[in-house]
C-alpha atoms as a PDB file:
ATOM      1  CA  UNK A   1       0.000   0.000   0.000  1.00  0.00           C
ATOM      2  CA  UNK A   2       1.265   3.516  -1.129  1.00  0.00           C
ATOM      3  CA  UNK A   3       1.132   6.562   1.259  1.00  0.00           C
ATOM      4  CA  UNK A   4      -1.303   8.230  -0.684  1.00  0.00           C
ATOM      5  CA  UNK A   5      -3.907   5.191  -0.195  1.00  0.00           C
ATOM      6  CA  UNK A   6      -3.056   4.867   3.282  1.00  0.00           C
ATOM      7  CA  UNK A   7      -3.482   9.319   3.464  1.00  0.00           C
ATOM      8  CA  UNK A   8      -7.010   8.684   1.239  1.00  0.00           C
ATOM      9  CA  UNK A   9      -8.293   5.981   3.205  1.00  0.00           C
ATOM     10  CA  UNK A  10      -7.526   7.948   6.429  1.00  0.00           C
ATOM     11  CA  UNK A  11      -9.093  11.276   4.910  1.00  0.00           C
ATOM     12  CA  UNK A  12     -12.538   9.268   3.899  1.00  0.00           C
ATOM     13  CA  UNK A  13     -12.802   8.008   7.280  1.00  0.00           C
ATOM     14  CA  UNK A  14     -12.840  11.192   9.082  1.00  0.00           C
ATOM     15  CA  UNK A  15     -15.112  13.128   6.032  1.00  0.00           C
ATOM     16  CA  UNK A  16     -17.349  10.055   6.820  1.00  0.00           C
ATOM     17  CA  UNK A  17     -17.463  10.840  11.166  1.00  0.00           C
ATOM     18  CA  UNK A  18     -17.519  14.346  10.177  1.00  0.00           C
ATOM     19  CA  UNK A  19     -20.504  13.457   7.904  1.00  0.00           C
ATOM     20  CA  UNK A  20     -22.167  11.400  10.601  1.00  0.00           C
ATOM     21  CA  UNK A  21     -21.435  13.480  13.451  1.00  0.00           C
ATOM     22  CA  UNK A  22     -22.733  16.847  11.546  1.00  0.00           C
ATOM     23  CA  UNK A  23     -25.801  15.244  11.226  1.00  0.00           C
ATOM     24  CA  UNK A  24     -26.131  14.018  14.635  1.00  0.00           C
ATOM     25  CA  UNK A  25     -25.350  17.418  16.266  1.00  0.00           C
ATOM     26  CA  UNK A  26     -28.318  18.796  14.632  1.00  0.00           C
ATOM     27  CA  UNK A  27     -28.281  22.467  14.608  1.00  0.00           C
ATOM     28  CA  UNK A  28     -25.234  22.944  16.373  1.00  0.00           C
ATOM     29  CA  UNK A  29     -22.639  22.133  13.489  1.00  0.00           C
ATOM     30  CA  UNK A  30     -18.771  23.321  12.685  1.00  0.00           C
ATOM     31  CA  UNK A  31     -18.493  26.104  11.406  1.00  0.00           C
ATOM     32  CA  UNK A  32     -17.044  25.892   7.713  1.00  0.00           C
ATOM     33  CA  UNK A  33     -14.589  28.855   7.456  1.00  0.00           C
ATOM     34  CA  UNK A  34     -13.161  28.594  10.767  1.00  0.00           C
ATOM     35  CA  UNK A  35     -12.554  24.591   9.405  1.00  0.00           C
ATOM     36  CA  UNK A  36     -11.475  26.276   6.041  1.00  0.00           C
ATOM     37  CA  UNK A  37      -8.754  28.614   7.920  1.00  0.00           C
ATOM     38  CA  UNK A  38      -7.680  25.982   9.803  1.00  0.00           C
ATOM     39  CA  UNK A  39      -6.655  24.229   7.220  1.00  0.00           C
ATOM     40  CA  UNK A  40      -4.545  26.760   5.985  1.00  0.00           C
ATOM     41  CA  UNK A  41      -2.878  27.313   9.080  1.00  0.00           C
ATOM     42  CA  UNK A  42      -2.170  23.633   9.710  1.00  0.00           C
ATOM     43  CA  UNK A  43      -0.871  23.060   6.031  1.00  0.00           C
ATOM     44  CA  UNK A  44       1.499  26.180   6.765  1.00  0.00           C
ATOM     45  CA  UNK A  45       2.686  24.379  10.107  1.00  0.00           C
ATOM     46  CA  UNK A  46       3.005  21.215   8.452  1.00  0.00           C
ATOM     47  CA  UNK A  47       4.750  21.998   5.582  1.00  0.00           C
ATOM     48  CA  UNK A  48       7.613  24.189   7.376  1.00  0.00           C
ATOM     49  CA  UNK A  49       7.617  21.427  10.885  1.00  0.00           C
ATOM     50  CA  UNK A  50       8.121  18.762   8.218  1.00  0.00           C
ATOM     51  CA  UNK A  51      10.724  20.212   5.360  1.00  0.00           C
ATOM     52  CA  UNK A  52      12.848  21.051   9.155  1.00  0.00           C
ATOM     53  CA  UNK A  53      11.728  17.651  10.978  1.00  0.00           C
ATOM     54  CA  UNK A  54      13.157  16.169   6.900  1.00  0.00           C
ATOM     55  CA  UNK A  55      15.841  18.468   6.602  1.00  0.00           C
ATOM     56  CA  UNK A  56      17.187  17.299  10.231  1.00  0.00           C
ATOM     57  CA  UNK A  57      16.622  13.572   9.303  1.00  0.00           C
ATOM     58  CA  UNK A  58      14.365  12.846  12.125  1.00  0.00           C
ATOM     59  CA  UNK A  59      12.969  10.769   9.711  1.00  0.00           C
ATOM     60  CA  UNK A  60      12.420   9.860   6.090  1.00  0.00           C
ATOM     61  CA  UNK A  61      10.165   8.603   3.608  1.00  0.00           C
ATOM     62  CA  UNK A  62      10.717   5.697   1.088  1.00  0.00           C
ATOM     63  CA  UNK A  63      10.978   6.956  -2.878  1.00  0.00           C
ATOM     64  CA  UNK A  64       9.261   3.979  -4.014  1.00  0.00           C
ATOM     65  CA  UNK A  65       5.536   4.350  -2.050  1.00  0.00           C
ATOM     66  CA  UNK A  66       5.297   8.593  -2.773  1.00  0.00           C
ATOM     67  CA  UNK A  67       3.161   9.905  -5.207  1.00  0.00           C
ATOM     68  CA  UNK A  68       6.647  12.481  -5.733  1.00  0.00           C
ATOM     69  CA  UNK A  69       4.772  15.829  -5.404  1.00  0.00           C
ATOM     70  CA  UNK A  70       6.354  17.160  -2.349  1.00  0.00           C
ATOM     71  CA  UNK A  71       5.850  21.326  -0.732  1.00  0.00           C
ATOM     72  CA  UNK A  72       9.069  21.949   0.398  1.00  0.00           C
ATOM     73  CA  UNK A  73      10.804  18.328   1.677  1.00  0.00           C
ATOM     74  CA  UNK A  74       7.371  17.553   3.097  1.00  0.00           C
ATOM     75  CA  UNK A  75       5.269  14.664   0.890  1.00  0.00           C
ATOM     76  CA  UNK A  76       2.047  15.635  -0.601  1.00  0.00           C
ATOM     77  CA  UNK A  77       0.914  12.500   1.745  1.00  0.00           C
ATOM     78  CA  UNK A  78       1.608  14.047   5.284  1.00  0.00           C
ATOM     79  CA  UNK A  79      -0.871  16.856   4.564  1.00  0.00           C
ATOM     80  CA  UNK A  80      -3.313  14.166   4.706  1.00  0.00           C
ATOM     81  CA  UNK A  81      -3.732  13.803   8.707  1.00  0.00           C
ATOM     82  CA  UNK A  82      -4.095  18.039   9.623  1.00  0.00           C
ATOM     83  CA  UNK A  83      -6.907  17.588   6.799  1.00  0.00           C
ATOM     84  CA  UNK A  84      -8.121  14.866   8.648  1.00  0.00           C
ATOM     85  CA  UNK A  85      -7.828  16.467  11.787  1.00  0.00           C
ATOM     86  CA  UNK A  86      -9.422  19.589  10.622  1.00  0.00           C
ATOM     87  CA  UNK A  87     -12.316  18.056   9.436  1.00  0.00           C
ATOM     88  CA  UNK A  88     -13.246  15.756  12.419  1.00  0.00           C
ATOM     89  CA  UNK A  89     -12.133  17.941  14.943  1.00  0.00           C
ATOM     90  CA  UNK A  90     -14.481  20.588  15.014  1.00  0.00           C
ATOM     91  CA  UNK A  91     -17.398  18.013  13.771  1.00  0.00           C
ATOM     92  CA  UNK A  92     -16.512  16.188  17.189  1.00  0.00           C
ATOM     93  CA  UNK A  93     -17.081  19.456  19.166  1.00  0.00           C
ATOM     94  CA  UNK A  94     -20.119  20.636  17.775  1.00  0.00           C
ATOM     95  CA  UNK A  95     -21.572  16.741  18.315  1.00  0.00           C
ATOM     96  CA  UNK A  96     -20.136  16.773  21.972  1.00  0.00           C
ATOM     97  CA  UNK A  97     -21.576  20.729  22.498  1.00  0.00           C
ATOM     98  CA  UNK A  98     -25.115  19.183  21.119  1.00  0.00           C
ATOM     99  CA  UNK A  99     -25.214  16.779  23.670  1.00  0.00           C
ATOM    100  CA  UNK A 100     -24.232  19.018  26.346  1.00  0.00           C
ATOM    101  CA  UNK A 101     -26.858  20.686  25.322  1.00  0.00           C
ATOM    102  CA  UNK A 102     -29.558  18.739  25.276  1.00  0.00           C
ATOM    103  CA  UNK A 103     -28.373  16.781  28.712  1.00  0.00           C
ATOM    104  CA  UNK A 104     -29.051  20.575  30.299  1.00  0.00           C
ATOM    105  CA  UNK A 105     -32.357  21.059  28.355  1.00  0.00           C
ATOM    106  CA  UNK A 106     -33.545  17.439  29.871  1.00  0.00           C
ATOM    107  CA  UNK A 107     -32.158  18.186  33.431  1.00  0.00           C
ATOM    108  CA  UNK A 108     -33.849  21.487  33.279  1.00  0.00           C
ATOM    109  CA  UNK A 109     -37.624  20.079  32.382  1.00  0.00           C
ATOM    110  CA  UNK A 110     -36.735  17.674  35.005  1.00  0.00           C
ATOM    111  CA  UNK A 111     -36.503  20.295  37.691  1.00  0.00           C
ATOM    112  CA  UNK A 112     -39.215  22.269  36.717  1.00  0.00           C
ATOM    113  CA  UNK A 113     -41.965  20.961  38.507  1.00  0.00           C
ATOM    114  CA  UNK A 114     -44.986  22.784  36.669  1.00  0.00           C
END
């Protein structure tokens, strides 16, 4: 298995919680261009922590699984998991913030006795 199969399977599973959880949380979902701008931000992070963690040889990638588009020394590949993370993150919070929510909303018509 390449990097970039390993980076898409990885990316389809969190668009797929994200997907799930967005719909579970109801009202209450991510907001898309704070998700948008942090992308950007992590891609910026990632692509100089890499090329120096690369650069350094903290550690290294083999020729023969990359797809061979690289941003600097970093792989096309690594900017897979901040997508990831950037998509299921905030997804995650809204869905947690729902049930918050909704736990006070029950716990308040249970102490209302009228």
């Amino acid at each position: 298995m390449t990097y970039i199969e390993l980076s898409a399977w990885f990316v389809g599973a969190a668009v797929v919680g994200a997907i799930a959880l967005s719909v579970a949380s109801g009202r209450y979902r991510a907001h898309l261009g704070a998700m948008a701008v942090t992308v950007v931000v992590l891609f910026l992070l990632t692509a100089v922590f890499d090329t120096v963690m690369i650069a350094t040889g903290l550690f290294h990638y083999s020729a023969d699984h990359l797809l061979g588009v690289h941003i600097g020394l970093a792989p096309l590949e690594d900017f897979a998991y901040p997508l990831a993370g950037a998509v299921l993150l905030p997804t995650l919070w809204a869905a947690m913030r729902t049930r918050r929510r909704r736990r006070a909303g029950i716990r308040a018509t249970e102490a209302d006795p009228s």
